[in-house]
Protein backbone atom coordinates (compact mmCIF):
# COMPACT_ATOMS: atom_id res chain seq x y z
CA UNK A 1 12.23 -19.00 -14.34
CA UNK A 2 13.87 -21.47 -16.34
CA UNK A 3 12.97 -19.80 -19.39
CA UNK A 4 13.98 -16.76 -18.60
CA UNK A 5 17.36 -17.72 -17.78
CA UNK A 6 17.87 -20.15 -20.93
CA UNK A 7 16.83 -17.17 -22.96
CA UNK A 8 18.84 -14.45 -20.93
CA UNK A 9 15.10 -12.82 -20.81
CA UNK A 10 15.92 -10.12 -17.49
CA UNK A 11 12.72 -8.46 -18.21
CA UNK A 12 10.57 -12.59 -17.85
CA UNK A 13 13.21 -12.71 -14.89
CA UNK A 14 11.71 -9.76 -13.37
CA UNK A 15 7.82 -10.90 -14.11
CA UNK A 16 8.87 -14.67 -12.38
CA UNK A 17 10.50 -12.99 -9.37
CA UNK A 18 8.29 -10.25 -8.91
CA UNK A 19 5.39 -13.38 -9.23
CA UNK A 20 7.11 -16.39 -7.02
CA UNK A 21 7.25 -13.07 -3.94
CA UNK A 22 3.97 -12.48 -4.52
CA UNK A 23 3.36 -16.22 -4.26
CA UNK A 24 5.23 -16.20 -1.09
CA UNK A 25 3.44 -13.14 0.69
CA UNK A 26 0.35 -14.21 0.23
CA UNK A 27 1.01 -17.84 1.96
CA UNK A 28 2.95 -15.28 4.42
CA UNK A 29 6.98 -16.63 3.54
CA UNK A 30 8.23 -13.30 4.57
CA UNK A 31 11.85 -14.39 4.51
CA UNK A 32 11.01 -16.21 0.82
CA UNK A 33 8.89 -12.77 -0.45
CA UNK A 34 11.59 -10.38 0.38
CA UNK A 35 14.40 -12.85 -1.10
CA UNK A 36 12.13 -12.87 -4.57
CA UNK A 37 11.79 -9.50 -4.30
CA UNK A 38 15.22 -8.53 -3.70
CA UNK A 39 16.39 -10.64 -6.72
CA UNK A 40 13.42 -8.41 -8.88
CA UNK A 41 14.81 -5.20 -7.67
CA UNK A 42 18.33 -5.92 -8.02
CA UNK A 43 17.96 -7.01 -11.94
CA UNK A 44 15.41 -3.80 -12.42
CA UNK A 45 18.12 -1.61 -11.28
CA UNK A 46 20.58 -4.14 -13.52
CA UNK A 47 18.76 -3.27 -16.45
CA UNK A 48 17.49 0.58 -16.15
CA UNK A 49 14.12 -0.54 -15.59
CA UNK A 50 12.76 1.93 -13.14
CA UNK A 51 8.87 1.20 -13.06
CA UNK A 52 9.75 -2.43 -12.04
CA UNK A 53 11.90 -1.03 -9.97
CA UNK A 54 9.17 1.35 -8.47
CA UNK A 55 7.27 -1.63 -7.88
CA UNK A 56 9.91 -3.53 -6.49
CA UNK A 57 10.68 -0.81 -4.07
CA UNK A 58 6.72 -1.08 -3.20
CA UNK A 59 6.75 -4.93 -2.37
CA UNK A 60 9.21 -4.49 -0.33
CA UNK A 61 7.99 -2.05 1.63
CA UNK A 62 4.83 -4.01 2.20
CA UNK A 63 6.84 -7.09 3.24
CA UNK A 64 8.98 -4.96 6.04
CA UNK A 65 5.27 -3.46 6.99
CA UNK A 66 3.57 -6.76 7.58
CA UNK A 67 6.84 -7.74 9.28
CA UNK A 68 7.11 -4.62 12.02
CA UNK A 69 9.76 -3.66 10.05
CA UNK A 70 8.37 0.23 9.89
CA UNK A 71 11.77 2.44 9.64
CA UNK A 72 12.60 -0.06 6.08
CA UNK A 73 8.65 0.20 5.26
CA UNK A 74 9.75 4.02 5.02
CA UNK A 75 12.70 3.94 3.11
CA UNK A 76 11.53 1.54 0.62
CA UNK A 77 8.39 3.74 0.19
CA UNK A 78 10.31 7.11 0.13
CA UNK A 79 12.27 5.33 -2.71
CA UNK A 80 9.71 4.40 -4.49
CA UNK A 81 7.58 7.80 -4.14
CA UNK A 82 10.62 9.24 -5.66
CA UNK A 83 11.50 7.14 -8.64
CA UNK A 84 7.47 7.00 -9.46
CA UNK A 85 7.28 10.84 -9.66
CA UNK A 86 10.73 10.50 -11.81
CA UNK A 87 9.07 8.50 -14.38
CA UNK A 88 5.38 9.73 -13.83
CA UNK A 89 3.95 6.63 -12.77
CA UNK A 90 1.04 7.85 -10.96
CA UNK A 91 -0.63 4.90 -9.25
CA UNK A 92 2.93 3.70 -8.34
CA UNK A 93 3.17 7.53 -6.75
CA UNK A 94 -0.28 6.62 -5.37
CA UNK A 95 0.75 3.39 -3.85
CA UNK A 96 3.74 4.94 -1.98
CA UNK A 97 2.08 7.78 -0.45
CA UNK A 98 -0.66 5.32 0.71
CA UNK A 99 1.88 3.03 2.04
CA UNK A 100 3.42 5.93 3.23
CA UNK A 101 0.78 7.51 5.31
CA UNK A 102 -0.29 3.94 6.51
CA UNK A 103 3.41 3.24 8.31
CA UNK A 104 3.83 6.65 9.58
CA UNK A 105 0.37 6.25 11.32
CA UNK A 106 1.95 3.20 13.04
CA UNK A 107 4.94 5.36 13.74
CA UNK A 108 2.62 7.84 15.41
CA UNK A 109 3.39 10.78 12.93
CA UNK A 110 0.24 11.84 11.99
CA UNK A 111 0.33 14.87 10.79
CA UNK A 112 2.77 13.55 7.79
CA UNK A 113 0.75 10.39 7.54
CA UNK A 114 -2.56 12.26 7.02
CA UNK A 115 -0.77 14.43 4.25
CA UNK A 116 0.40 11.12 2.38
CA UNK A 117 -3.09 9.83 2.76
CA UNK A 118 -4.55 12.87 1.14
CA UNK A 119 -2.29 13.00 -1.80
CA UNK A 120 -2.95 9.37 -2.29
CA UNK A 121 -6.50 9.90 -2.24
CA UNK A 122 -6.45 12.21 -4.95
CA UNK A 123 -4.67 10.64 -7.65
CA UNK A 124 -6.65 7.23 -6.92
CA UNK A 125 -9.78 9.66 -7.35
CA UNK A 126 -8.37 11.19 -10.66
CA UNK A 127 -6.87 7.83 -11.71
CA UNK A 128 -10.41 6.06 -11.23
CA UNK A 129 -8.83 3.19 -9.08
CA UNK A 130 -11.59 2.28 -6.85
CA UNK A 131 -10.05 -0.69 -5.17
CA UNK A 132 -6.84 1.18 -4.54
CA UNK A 133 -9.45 4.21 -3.32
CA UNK A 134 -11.15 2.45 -1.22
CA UNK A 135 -7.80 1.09 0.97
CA UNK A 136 -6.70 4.62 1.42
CA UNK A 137 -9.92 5.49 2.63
CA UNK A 138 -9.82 2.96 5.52
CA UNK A 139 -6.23 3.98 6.08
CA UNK A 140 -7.57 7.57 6.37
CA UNK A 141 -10.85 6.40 8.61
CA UNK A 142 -7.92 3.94 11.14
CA UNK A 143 -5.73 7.72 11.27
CA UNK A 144 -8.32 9.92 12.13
CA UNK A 145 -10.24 7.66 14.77
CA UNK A 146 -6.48 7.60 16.48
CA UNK A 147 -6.64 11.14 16.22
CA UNK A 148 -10.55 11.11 18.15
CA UNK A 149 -11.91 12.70 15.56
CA UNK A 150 -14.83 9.97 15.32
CA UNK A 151 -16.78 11.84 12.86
CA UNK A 152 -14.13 12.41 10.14
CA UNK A 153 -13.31 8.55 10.44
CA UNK A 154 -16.97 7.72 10.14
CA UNK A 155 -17.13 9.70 7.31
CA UNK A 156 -14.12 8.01 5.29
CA UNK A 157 -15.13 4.71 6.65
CA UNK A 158 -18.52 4.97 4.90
CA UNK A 159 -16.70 6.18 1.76
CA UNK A 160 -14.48 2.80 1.68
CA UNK A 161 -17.49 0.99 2.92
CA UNK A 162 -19.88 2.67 -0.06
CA UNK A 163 -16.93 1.52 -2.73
CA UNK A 164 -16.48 -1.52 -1.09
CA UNK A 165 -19.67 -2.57 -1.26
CA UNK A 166 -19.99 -1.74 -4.72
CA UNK A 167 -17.26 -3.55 -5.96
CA UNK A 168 -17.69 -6.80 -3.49
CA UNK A 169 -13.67 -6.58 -2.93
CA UNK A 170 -12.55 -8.28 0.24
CA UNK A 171 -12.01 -4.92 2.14
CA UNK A 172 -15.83 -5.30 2.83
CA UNK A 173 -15.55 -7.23 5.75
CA UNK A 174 -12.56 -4.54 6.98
CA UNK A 175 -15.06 -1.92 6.51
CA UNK A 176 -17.69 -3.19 8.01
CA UNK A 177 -15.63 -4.13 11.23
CA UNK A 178 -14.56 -0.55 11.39
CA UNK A 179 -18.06 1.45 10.83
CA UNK A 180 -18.95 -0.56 13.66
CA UNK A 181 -16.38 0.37 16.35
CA UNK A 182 -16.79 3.41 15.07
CA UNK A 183 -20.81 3.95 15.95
CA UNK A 184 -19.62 2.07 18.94
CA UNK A 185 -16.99 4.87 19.63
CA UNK A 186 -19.35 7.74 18.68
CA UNK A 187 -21.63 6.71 20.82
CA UNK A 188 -19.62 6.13 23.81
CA UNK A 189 -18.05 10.01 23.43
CA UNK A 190 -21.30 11.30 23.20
CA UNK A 191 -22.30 9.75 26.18
């Protein structure tokens, strides 16, 4: 950070903000991840910068997701849906209509949430982005086994289980947690 302000560098300032929330989210400094963020966003907008400031818009809505924090998880996500189709950044367009679809399955609008989901799903498909695949998948599986319909989340479940086993990512253990209280389900409606 130092560096980046001795050198008046706002594009290293974005990198070390966008890094030290990171940083913080992941030891779970909510408070600290959106403050980092909020600095990155601000300077993105500063300087015209509109992918960072897609991504930006991204991180926070993740922070105000993992926080309860659903109606901002929205906005930030709407935001950043709209400046990613702007500029054509398709996995940041990706990543918002997952993020999306995830929060407005919390919200209990599922119907919108399940179109998100879709759309995300297909550009991760054309995009090759298994990892990012394979979480919209679950996301898909968790809406449609709220909806009942145990077979449809089986099936996506075994889709982000197949991919997840594939690439060893950490959603493995998700997946296999799910596919299991999902036989568990299937077999308790067909009983």
């Amino acid at each position: 950070m130092t560096i980046a302000w001795a050198t008046h560098d706002r594009e290293l300032e974005i990198q070390a903000y966008g890094l030290l929330g990171n940083i913080q989210y992941s030891l779970e400094e909510y408070d600290l991840a959106l403050k980092y963020v909020k600095h990155k966003l601000t300077i993105s907008q500063d300087i015209g910068d509109k992918h960072s400031e897609s991504t930006a818009l991204g991180d926070l809505g993740n922070i105000y997701y993992i926080t309860g924090d659903y109606s901002q998880s929205v906005d930030c996500s709407q935001k950043q849906l709209k400046i990613a189709r702007d500029i054509g950044a398709q996995w940041n367009e990706g990543m918002a209509l997952n993020n999306l679809g995830d929060t407005l399955s919390k919200l209990e609008r599922y119907l919108e949430a399940g179109n998100y989901l879709q759309s995300a799903r297909e550009i991760f498909e054309e995009l090759g982005d298994l990892n990012a695949l394979a979480a919209t998948l679950v996301n898909l599986a968790e809406l449609y086994q709220k909806l009942g319909q145990l077979e449809q989340a089986m099936k996506y479940c075994n889709e982000a289980l197949a991919i997840a086993t594939e690439l060893n990512i950490p959603l493995l253990h998700n997946c296999q947690e799910q596919a299991a209280q999902l036989s568990v389900s299937t077999f308790q409606s067909k009983s």
